[in-house]
N, C-alpha and C. Protein backbone atom coordinates (compact mmCIF):
# COMPACT_ATOMS: atom_id res chain seq x y z
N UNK A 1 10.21 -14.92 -15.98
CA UNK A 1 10.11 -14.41 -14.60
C UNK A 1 8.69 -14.61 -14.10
N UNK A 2 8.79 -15.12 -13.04
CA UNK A 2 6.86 -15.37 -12.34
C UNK A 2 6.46 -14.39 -11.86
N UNK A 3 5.64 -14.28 -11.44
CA UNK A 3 4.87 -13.17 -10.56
C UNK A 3 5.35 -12.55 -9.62
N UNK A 4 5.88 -13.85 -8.88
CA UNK A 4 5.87 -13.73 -7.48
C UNK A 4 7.62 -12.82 -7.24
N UNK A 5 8.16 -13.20 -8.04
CA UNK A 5 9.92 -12.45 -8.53
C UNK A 5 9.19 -10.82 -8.74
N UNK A 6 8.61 -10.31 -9.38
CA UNK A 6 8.10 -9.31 -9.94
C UNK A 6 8.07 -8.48 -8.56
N UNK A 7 8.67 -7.23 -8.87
CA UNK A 7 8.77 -6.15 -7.57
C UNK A 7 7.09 -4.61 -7.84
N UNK A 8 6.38 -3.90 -7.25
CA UNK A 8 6.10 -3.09 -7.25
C UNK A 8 5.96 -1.92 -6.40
N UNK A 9 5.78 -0.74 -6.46
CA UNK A 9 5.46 0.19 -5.63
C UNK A 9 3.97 0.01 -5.09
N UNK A 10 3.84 0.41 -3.84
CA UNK A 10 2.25 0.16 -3.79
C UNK A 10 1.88 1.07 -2.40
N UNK A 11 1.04 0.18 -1.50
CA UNK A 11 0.48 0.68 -0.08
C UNK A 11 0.31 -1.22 0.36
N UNK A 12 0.91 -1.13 1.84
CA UNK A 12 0.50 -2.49 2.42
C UNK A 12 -0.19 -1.63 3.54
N UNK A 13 -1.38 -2.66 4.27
CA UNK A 13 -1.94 -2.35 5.13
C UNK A 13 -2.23 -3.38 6.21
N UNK A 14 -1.41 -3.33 7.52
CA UNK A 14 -1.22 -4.14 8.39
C UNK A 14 -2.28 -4.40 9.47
N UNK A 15 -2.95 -4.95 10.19
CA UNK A 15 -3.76 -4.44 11.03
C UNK A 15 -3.20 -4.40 12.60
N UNK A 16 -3.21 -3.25 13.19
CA UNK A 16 -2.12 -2.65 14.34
C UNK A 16 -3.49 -3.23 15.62
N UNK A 17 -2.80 -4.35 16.09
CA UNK A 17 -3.72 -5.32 17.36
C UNK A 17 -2.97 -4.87 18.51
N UNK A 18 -1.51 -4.04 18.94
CA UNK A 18 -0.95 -4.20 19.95
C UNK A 18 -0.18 -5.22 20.13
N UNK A 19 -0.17 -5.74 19.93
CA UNK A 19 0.82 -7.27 19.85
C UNK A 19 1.99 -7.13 19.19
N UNK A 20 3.13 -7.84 19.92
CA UNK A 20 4.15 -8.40 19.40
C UNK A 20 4.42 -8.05 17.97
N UNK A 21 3.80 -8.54 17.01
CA UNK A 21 3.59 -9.14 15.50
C UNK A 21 3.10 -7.32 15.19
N UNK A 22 2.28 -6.44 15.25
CA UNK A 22 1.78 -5.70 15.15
C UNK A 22 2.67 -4.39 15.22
N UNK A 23 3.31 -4.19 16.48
CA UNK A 23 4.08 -3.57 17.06
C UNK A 23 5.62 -3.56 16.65
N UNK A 24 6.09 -4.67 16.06
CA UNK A 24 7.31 -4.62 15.27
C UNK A 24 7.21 -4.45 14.06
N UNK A 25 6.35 -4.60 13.33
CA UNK A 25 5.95 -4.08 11.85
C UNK A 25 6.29 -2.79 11.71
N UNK A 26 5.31 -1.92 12.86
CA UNK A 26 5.45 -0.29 13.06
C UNK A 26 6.80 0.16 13.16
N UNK A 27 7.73 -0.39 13.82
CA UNK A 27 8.90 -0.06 14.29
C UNK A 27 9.67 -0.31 12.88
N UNK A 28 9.69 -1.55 12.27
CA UNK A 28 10.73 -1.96 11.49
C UNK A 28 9.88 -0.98 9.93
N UNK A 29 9.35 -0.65 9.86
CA UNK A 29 8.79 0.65 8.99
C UNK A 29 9.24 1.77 8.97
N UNK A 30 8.67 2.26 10.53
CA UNK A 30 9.15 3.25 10.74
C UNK A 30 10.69 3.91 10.15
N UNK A 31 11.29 2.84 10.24
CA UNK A 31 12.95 2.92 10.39
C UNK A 31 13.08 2.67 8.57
N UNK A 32 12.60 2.16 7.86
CA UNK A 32 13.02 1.43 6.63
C UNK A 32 13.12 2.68 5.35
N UNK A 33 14.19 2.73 4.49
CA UNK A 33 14.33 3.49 3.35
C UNK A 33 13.12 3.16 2.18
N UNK A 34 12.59 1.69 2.97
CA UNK A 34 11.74 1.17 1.32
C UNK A 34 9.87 2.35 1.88
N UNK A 35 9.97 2.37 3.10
CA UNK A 35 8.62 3.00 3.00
C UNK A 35 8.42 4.37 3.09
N UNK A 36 7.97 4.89 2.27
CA UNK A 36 7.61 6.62 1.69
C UNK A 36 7.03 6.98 3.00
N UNK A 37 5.58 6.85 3.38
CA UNK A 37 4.97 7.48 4.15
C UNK A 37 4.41 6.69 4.89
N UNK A 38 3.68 6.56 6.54
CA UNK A 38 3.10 5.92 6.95
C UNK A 38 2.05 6.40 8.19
N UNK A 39 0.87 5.89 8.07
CA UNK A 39 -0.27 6.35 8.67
C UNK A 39 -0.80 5.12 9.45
N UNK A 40 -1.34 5.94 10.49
CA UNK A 40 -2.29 4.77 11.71
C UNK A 40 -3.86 5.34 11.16
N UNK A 41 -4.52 4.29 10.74
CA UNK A 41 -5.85 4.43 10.12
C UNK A 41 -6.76 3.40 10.71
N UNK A 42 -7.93 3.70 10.32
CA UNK A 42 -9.13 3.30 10.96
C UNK A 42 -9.27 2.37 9.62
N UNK A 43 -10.14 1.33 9.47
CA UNK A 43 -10.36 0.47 7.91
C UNK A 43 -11.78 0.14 8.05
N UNK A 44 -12.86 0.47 6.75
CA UNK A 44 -13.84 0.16 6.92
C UNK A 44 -14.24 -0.48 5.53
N UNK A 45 -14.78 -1.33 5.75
CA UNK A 45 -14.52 -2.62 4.23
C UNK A 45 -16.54 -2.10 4.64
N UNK A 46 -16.44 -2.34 2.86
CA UNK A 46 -17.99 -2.25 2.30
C UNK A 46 -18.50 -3.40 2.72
N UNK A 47 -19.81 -3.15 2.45
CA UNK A 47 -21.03 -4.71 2.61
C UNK A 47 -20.91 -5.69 1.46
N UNK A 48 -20.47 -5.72 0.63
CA UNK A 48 -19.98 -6.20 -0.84
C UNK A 48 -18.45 -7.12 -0.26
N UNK A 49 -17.83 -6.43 0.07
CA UNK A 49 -16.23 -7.13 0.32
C UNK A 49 -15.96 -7.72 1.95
N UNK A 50 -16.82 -7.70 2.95
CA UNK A 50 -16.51 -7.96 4.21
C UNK A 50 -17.08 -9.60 4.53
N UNK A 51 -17.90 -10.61 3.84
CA UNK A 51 -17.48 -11.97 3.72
C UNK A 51 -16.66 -12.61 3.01
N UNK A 52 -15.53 -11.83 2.45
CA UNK A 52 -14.13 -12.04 2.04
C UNK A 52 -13.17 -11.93 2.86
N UNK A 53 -13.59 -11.31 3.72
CA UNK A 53 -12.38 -10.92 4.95
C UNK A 53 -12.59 -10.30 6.62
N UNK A 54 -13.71 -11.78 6.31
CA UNK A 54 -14.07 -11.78 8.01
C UNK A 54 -12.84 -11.50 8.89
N UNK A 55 -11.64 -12.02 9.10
CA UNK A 55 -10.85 -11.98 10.08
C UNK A 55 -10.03 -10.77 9.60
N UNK A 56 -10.95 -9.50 9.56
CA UNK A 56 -10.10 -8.03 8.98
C UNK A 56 -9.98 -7.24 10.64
N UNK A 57 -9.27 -6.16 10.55
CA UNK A 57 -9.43 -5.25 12.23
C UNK A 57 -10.30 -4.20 11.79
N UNK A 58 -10.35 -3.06 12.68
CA UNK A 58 -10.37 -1.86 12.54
C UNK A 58 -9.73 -0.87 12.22
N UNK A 59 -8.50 -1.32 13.12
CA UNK A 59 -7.39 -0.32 13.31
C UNK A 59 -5.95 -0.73 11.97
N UNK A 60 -5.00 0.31 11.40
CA UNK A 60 -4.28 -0.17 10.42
C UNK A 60 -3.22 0.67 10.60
N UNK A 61 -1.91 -0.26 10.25
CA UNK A 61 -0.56 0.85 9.71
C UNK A 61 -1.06 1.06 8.58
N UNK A 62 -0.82 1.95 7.80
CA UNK A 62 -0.53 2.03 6.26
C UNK A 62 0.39 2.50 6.06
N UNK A 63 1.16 2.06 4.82
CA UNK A 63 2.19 1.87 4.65
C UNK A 63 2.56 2.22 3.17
N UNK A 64 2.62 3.12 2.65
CA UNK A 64 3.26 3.67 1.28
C UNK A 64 4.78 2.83 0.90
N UNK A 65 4.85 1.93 -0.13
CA UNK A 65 6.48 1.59 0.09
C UNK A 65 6.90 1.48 -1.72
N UNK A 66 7.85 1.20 -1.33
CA UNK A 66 8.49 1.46 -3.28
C UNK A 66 8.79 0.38 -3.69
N UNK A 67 8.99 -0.56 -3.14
CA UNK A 67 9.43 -2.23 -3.26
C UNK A 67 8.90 -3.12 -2.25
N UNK A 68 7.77 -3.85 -3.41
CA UNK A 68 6.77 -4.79 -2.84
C UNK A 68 7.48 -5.81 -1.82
N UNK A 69 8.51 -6.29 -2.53
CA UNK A 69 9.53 -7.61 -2.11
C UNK A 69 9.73 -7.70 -0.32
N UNK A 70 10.09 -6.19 -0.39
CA UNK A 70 10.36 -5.95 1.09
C UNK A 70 9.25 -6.54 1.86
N UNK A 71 8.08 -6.06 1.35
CA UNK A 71 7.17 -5.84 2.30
C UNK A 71 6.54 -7.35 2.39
N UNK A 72 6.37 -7.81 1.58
CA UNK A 72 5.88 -9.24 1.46
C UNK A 72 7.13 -10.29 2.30
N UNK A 73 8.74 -9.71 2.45
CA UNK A 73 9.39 -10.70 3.34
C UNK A 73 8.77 -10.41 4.83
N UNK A 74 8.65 -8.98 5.52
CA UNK A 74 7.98 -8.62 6.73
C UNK A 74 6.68 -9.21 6.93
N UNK A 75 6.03 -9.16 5.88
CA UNK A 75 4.36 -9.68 6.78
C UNK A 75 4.74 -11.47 6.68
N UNK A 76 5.34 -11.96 6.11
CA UNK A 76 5.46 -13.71 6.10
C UNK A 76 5.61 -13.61 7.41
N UNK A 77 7.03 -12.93 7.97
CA UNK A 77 8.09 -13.17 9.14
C UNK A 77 6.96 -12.74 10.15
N UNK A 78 6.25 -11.72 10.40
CA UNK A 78 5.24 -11.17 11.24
C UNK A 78 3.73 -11.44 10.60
N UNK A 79 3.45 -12.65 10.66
CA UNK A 79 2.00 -13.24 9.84
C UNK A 79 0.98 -13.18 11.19
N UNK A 80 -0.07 -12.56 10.86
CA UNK A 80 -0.83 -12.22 11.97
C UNK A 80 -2.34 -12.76 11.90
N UNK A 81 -3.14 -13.14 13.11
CA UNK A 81 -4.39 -13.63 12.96
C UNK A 81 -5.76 -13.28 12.16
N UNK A 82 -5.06 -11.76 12.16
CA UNK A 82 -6.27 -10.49 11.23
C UNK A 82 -5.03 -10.32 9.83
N UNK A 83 -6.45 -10.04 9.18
CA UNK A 83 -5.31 -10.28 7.44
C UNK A 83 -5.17 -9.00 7.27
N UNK A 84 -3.54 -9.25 6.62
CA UNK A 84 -2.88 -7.72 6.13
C UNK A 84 -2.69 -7.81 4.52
N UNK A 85 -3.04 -6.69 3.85
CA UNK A 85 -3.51 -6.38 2.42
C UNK A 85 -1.91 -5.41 1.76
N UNK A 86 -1.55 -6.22 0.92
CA UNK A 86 -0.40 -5.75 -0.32
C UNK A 86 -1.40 -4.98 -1.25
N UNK A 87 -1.50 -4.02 -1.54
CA UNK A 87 -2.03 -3.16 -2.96
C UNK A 87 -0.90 -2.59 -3.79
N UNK A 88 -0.60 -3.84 -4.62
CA UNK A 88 0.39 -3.54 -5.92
C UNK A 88 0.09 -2.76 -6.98
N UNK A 89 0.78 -1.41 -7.39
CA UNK A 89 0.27 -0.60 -8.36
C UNK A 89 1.03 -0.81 -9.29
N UNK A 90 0.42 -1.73 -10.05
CA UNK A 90 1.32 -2.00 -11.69
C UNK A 90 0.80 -0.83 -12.44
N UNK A 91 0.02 0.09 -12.51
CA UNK A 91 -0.29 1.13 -13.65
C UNK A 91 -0.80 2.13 -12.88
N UNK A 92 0.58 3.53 -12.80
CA UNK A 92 -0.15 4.47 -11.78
C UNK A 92 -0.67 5.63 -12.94
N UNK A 93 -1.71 5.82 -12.61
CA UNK A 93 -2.86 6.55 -13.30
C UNK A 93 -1.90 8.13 -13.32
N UNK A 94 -2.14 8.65 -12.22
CA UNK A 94 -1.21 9.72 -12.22
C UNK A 94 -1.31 10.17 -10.73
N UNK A 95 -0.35 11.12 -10.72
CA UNK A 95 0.27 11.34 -9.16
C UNK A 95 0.66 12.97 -9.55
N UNK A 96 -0.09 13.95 -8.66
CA UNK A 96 -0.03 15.32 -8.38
C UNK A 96 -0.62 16.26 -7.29
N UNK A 97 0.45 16.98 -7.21
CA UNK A 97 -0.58 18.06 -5.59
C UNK A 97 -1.56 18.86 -5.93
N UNK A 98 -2.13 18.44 -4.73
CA UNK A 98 -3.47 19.01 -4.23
C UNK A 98 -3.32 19.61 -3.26
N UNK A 99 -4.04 20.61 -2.72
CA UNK A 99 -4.12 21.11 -1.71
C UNK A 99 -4.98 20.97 -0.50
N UNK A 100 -3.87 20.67 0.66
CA UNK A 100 -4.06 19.90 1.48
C UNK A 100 -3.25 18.88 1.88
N UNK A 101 -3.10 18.17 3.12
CA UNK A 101 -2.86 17.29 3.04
C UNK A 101 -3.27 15.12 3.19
N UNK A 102 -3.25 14.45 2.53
CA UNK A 102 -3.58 13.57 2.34
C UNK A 102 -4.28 12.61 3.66
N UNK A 103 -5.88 12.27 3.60
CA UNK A 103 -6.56 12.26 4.74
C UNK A 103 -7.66 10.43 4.34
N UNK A 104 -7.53 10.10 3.62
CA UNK A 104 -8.22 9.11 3.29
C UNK A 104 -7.40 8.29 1.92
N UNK A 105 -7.29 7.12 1.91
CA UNK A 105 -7.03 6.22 0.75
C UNK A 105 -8.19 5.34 0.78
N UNK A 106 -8.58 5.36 -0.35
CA UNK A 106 -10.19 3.74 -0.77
C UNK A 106 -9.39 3.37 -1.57
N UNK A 107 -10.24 1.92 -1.73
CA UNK A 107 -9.37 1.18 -3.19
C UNK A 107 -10.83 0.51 -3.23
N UNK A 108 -11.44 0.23 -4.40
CA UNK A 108 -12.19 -0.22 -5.26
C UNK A 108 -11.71 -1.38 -6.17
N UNK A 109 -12.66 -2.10 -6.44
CA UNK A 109 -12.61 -3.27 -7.67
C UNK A 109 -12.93 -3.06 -8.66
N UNK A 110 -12.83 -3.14 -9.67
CA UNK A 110 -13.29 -3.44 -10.85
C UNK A 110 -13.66 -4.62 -11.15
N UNK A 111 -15.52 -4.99 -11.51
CA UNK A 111 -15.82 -6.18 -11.36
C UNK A 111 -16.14 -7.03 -12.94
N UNK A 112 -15.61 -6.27 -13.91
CA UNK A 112 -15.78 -6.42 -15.40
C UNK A 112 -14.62 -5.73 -16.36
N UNK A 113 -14.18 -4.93 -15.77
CA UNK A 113 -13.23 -3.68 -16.59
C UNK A 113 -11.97 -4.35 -16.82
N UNK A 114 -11.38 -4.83 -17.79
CA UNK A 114 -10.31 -5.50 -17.86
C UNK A 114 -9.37 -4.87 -18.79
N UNK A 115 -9.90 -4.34 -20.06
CA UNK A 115 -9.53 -3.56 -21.17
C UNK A 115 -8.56 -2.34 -20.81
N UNK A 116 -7.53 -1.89 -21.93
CA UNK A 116 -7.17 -0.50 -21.32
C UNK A 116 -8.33 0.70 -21.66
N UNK A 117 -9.07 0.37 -22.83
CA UNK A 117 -10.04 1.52 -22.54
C UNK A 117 -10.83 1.26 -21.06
N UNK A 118 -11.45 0.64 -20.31
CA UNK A 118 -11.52 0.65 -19.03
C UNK A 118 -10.71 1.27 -18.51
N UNK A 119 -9.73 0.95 -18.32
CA UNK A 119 -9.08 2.06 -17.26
C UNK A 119 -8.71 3.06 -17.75
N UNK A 120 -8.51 3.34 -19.03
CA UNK A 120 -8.57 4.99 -19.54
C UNK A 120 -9.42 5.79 -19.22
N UNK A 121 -10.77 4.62 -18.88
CA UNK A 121 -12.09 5.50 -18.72
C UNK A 121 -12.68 5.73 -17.17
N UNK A 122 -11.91 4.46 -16.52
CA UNK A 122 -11.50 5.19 -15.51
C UNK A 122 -10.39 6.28 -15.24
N UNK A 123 -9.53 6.28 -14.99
CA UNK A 123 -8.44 7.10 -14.94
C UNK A 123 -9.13 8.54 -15.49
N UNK A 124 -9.75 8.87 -16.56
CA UNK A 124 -10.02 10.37 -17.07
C UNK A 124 -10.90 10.99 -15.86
N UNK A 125 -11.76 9.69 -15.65
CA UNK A 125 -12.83 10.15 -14.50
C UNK A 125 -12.04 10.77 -13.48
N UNK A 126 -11.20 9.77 -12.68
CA UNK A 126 -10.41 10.14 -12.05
C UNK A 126 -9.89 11.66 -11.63
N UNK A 127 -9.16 11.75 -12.85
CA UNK A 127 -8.46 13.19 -12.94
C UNK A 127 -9.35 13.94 -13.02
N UNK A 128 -10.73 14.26 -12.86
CA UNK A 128 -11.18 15.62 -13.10
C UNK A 128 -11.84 15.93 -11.55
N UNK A 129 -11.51 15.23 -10.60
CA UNK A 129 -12.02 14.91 -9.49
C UNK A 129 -10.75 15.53 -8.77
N UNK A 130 -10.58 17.22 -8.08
CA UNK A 130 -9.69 17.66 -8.04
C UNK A 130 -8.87 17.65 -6.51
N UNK A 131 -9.73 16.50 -5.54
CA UNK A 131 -8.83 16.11 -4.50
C UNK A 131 -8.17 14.97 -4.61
N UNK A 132 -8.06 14.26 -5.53
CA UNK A 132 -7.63 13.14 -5.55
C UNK A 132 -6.18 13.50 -6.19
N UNK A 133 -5.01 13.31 -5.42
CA UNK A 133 -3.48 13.05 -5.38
C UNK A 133 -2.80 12.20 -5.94
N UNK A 134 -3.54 10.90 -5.97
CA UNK A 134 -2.84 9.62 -7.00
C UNK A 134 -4.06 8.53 -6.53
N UNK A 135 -3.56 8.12 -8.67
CA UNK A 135 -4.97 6.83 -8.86
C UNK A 135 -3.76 6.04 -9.30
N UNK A 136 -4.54 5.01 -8.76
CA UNK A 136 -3.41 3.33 -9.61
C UNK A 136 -4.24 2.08 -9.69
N UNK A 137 -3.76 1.87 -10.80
CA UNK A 137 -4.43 0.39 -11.11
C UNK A 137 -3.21 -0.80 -10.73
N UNK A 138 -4.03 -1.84 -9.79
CA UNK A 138 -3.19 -2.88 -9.81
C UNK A 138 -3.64 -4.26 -9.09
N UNK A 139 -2.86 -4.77 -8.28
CA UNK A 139 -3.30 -6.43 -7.85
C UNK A 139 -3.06 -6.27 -6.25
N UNK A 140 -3.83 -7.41 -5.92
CA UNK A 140 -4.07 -7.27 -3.94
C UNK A 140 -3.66 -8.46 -3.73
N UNK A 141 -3.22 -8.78 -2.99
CA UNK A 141 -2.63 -9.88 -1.80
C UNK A 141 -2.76 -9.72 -0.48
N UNK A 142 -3.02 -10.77 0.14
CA UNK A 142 -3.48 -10.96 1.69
C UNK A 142 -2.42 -11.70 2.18
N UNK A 143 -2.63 -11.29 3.52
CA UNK A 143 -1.25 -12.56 4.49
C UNK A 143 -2.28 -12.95 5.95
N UNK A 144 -2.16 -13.83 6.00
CA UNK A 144 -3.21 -14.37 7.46
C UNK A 144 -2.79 -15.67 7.85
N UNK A 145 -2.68 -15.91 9.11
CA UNK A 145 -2.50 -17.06 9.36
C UNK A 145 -3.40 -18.13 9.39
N UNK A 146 -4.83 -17.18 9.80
CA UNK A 146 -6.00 -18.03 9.01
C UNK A 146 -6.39 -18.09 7.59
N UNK A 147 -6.89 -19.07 7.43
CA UNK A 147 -7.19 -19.16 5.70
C UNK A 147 -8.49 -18.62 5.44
N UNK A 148 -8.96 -18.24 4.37
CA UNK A 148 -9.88 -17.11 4.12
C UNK A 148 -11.25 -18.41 3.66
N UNK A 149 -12.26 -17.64 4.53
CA UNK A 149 -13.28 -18.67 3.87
C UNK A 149 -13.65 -18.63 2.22
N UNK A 150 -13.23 -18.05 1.76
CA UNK A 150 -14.25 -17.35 0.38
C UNK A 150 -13.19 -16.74 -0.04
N UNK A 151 -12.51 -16.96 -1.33
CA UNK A 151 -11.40 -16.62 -2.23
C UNK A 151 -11.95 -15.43 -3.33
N UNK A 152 -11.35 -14.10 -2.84
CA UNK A 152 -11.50 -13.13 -3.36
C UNK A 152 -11.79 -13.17 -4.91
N UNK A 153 -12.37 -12.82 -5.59
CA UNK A 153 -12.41 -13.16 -6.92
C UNK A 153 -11.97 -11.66 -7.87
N UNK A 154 -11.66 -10.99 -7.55
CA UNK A 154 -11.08 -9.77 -8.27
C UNK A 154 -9.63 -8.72 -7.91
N UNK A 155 -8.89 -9.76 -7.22
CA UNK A 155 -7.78 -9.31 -6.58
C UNK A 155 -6.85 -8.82 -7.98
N UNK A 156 -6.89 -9.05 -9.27
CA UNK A 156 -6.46 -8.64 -10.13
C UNK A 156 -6.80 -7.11 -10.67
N UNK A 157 -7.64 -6.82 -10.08
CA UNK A 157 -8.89 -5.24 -11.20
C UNK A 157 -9.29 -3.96 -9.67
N UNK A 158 -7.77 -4.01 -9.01
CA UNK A 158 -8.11 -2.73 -8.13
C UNK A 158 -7.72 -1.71 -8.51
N UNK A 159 -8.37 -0.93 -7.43
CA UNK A 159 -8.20 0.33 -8.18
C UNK A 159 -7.80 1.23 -6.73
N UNK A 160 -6.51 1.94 -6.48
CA UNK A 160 -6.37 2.55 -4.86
C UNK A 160 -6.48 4.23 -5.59
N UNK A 161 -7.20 5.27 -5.00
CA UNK A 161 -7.15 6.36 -5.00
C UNK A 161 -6.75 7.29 -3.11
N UNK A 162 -5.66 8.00 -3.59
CA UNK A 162 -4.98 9.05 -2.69
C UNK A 162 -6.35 10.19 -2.25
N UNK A 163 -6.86 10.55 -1.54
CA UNK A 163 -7.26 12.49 -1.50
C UNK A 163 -7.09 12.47 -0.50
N UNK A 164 -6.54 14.06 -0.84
CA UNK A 164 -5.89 15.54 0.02
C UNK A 164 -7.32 16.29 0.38
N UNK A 165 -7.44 16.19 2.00
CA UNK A 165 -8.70 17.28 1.65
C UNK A 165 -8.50 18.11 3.21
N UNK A 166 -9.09 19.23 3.28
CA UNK A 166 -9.18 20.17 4.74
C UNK A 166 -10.39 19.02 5.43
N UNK A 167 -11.41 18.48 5.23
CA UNK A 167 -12.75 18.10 5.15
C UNK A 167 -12.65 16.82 6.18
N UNK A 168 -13.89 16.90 7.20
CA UNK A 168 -13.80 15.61 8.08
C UNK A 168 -13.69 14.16 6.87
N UNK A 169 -13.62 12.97 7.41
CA UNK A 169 -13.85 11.75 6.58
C UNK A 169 -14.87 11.19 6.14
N UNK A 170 -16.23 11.67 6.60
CA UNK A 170 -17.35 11.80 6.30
C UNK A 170 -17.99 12.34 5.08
N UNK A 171 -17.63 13.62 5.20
CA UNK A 171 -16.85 14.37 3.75
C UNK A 171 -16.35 13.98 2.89
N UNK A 172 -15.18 12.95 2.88
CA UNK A 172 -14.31 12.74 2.21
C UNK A 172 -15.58 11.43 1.57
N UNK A 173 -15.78 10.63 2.02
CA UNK A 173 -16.13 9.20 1.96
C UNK A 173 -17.38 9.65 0.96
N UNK A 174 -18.05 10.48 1.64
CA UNK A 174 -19.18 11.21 -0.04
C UNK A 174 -18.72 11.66 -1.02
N UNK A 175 -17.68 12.08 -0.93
CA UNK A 175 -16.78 12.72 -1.99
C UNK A 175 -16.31 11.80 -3.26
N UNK A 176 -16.02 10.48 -1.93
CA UNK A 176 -15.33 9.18 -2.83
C UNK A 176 -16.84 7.96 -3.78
N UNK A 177 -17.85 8.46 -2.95
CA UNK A 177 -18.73 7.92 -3.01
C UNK A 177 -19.15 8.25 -4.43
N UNK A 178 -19.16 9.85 -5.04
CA UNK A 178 -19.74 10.40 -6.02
C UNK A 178 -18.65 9.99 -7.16
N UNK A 179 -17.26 9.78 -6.65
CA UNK A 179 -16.54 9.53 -7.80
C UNK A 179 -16.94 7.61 -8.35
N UNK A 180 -16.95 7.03 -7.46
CA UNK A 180 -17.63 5.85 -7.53
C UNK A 180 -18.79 5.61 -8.46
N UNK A 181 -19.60 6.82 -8.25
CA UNK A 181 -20.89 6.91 -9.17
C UNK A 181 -20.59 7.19 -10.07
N UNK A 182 -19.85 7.82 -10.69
CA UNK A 182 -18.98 8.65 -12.11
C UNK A 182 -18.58 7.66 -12.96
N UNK A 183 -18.13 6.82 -12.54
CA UNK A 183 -17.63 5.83 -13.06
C UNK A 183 -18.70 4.50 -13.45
N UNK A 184 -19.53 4.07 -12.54
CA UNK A 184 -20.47 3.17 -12.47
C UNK A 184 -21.59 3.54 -14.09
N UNK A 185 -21.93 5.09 -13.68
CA UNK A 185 -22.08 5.44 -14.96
C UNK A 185 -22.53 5.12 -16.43
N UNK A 186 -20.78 5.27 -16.28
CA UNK A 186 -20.30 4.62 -18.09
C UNK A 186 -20.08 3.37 -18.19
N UNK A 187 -20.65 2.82 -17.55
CA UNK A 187 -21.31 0.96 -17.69
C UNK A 187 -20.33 0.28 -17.20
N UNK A 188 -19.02 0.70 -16.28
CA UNK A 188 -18.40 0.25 -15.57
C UNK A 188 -18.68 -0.01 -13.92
N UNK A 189 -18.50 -1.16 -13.60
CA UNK A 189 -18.60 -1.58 -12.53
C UNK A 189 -17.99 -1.73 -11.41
N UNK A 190 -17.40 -0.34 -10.96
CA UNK A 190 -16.77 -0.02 -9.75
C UNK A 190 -16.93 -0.47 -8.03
N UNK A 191 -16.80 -1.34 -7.70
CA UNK A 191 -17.14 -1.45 -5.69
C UNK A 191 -16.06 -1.25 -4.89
N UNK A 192 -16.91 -0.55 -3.88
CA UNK A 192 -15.98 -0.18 -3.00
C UNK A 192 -15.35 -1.42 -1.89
N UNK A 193 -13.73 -1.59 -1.43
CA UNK A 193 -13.53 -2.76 -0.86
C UNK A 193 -13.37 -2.10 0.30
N UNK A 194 -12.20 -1.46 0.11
CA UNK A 194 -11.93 -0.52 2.12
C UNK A 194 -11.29 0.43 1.19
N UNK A 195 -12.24 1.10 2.77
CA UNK A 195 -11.88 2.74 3.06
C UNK A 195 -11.07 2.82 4.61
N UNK A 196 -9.26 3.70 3.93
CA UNK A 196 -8.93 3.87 5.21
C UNK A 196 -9.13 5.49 5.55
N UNK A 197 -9.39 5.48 6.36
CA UNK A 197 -9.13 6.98 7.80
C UNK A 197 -7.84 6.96 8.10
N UNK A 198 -7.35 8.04 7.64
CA UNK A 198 -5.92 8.20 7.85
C UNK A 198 -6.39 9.21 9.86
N UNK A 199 -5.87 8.47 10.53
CA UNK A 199 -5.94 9.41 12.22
C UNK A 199 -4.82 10.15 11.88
N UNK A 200 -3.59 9.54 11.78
CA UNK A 200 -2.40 10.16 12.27
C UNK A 200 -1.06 10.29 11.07
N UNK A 201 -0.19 10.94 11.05
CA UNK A 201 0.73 10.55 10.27
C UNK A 201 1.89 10.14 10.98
N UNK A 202 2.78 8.75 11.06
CA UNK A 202 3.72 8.05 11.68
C UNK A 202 4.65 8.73 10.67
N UNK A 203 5.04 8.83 9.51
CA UNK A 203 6.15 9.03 8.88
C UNK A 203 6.69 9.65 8.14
């Protein structure tokens, strides 16, 4: 079986332009059994990851879904000028409530960590960090109709973390910032790629 056959649970993140292409994504989501939850977010890619993905937006659906397959036939059919991001979670760290409800998703790289003690050693970090709702390790994919100048080189070693917090995003983003450092640490090499701002909840 190839890769590309291979189904996962994950988060896709569309970028919402108003358009045609943009605007039916939302709708045909909205409506779909495959997507859990969905949020209109703000996206802010680090200084590290943003000459990887010059033609990124601001603005984003996000999209919680349970079967990758789906989502990868929608963004082909609706392929848009600003690139939209698949975050496949082949290894979910763990998933539990917090209190609050869920106000920011980051996803990070791992720029060396390949091992499962790596991600054990992430993941422990993880869990003691008591707004965070769900960690997963897994693989990224892009859809654009433009081609990317500069070919991501760690789309294999992400890392997406959930937090639940009362706290503006400002808040949150230091919050995510210190767990970042936690990790960097223990001689692992964590960067941040995008941070979304959850505004609203669609679903």
């Amino acid at each position: 079986m190839t890769e590309q056959h291979l189904s996962y649970s994950g988060y896709v993140c569309a970028p919402y332009l108003h358009n045609h292409e943009s605007v039916k994504l939302k709708d045909i989501w909205m409506s779909s059994s495959n997507i859990e939850a969905l949020y209109f977010v703000t996206g802010t890619f680090s200084d590290e990851s943003k000459p990887y993905f010059s033609e990124s937006s601001n603005h984003y659906i996000l999209g919680k879904f349970k079967d990758s397959q789906f989502i990868v036939d929608d963004l082909i059919q609706h392929n848009q000028e600003k690139t939209s991001f698949i975050f496949n979670v082949q290894n979910e760290l763990f998933q539990r409530i917090v209190s609050g409800e869920t106000n920011f998703v980051t996803v990070y790289y791992l720029e060396y960590g390949e091992s499962h003690n790596d991600f054990q050693e992430v993941a422990d970090i993880l869990l003691k960090r008591e707004k965070i709702c769900v960690g997963g390790l897994g693989h990224m994919n892009t859809y654009c109709k433009l081609p990317q100048k500069f070919t991501f080189p760690y789309s294999n070693n992400v890392v997406i973390i959930e937090v639940a917090s009362e706290k503006g995003h400002q808040s949150v983003k230091k919050y995510c910032d210190q767990t970042k450092r936690d990790v960097n640490r223990k001689g692992l090499t964590m960067t941040n790629l995008l941070s979304l701002s959850i505004l609203e909840k669609l679903k």
